[in-house]
C-alpha atoms as a PDB file:
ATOM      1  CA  UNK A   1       0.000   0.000   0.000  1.00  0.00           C
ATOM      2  CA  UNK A   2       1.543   3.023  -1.117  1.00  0.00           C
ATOM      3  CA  UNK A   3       0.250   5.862   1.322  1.00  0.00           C
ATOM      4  CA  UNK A   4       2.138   9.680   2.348  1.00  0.00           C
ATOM      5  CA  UNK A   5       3.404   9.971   6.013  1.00  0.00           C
ATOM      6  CA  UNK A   6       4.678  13.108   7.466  1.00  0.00           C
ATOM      7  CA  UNK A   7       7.591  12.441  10.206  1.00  0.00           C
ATOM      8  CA  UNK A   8       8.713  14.345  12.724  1.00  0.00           C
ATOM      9  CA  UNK A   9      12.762  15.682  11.298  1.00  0.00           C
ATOM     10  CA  UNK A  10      14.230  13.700  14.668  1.00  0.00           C
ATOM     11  CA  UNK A  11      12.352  10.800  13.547  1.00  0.00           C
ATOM     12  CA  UNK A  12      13.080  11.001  10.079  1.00  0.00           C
ATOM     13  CA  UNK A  13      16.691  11.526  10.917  1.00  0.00           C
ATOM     14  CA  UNK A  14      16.772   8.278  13.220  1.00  0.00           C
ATOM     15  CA  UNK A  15      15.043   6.416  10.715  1.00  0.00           C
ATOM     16  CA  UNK A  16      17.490   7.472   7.724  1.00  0.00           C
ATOM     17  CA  UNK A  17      20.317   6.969  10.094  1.00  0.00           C
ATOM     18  CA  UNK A  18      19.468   3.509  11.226  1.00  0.00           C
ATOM     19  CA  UNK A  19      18.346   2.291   7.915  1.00  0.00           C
ATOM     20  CA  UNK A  20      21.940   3.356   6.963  1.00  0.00           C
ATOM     21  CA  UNK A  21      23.457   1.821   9.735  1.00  0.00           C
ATOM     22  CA  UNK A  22      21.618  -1.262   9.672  1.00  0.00           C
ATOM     23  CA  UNK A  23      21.980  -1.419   5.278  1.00  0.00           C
ATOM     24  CA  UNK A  24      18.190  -1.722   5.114  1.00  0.00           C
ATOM     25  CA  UNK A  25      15.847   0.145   3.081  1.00  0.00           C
ATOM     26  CA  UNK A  26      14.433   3.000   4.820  1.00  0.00           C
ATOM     27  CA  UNK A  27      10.576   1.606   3.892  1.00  0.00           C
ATOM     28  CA  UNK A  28      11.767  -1.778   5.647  1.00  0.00           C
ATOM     29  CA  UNK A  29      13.084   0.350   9.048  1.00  0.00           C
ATOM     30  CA  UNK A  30       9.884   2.164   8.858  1.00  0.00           C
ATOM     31  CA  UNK A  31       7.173  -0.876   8.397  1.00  0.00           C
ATOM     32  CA  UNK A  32       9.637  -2.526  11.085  1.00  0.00           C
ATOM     33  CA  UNK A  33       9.516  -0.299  13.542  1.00  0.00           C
ATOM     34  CA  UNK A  34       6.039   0.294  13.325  1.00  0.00           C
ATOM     35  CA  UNK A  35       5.482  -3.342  13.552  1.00  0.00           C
ATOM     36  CA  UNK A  36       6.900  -3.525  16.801  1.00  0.00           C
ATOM     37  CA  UNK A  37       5.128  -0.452  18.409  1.00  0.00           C
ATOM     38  CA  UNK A  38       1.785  -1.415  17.315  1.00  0.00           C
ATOM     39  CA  UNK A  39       2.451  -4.385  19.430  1.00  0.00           C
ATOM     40  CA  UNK A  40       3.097  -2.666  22.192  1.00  0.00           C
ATOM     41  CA  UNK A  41       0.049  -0.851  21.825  1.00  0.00           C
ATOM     42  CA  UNK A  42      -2.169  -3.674  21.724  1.00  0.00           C
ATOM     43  CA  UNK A  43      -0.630  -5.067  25.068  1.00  0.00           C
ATOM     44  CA  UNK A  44      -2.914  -3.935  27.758  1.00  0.00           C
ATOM     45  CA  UNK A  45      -0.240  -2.434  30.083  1.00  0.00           C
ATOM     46  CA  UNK A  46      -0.049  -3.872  33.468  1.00  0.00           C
ATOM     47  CA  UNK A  47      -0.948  -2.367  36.110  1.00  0.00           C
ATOM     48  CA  UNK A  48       0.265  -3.103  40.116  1.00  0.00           C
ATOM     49  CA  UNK A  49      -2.467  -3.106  42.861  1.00  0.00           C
ATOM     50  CA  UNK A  50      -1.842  -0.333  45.184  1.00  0.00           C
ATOM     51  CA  UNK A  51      -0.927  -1.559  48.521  1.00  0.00           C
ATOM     52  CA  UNK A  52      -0.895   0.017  51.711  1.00  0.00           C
ATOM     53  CA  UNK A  53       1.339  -1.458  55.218  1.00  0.00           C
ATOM     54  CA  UNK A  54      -0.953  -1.546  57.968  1.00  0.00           C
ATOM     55  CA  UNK A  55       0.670  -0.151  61.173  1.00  0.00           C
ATOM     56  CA  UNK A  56      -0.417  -0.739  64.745  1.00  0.00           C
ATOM     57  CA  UNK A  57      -0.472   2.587  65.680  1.00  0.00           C
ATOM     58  CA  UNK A  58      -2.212   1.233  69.019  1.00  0.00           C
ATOM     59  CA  UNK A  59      -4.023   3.495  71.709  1.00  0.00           C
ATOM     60  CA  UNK A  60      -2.473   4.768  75.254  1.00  0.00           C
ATOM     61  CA  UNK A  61      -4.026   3.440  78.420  1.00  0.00           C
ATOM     62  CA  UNK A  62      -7.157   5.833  79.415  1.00  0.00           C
ATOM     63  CA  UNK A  63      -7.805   6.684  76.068  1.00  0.00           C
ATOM     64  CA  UNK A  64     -10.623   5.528  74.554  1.00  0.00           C
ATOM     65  CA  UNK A  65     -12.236   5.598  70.932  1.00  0.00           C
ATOM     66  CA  UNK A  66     -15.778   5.592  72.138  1.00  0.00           C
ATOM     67  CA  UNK A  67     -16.016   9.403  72.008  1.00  0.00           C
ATOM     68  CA  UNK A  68     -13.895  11.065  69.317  1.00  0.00           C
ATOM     69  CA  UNK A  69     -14.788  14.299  70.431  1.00  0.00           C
ATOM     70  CA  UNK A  70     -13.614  13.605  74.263  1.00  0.00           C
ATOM     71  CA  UNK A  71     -10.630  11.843  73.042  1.00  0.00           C
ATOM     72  CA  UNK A  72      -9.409  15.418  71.051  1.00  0.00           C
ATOM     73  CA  UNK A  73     -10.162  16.805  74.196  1.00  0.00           C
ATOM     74  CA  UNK A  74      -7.555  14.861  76.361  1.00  0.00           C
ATOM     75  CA  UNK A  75      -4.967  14.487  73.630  1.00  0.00           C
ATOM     76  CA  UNK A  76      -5.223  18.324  72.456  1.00  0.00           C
ATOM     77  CA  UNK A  77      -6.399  20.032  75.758  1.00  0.00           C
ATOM     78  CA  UNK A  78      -9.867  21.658  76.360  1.00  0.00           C
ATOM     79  CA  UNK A  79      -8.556  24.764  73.912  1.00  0.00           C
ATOM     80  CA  UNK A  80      -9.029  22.580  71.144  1.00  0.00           C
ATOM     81  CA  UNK A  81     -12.636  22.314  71.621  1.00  0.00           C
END
């Protein structure tokens, strides 16, 4: 198939420079390369689970989680309120 293409000049420059290097046809680098990311487009990418450490951040003795707002109170001072 015989179709126009408009390259960036740094492309076009790697291209020319490789198909030089490599004593290929510039239309073979081209169709190559393109071969090859076109496959890595298809790949769905892989993607890690976010994980989170648990810490044991634990609780001082006579503290107690029963009343947030009394808790703030001992651990910031009556001001806080």
């Amino acid at each position: 198939m015989r179709t126009t293409l408009t390259l960036d000049e740094d492309v076009a420059d790697r291209t020319r420079a490789l198909a030089q290097k490599l004593r290929k046809p510039f239309k073979a680098v081209v169709n190559e390369a393109l071969r090859l990311g076109l496959e890595q487009v298809e790949k769905p990418t892989k993607q890690q689970r976010y994980k989170t450490q648990p810490h044991a951040m634990g609780l001082h003795r006579g503290y107690s989680l029963d009343n947030i707002q009394e808790l703030i109170a001992q651990v910031e001072g009556e001001d806080f309120r």
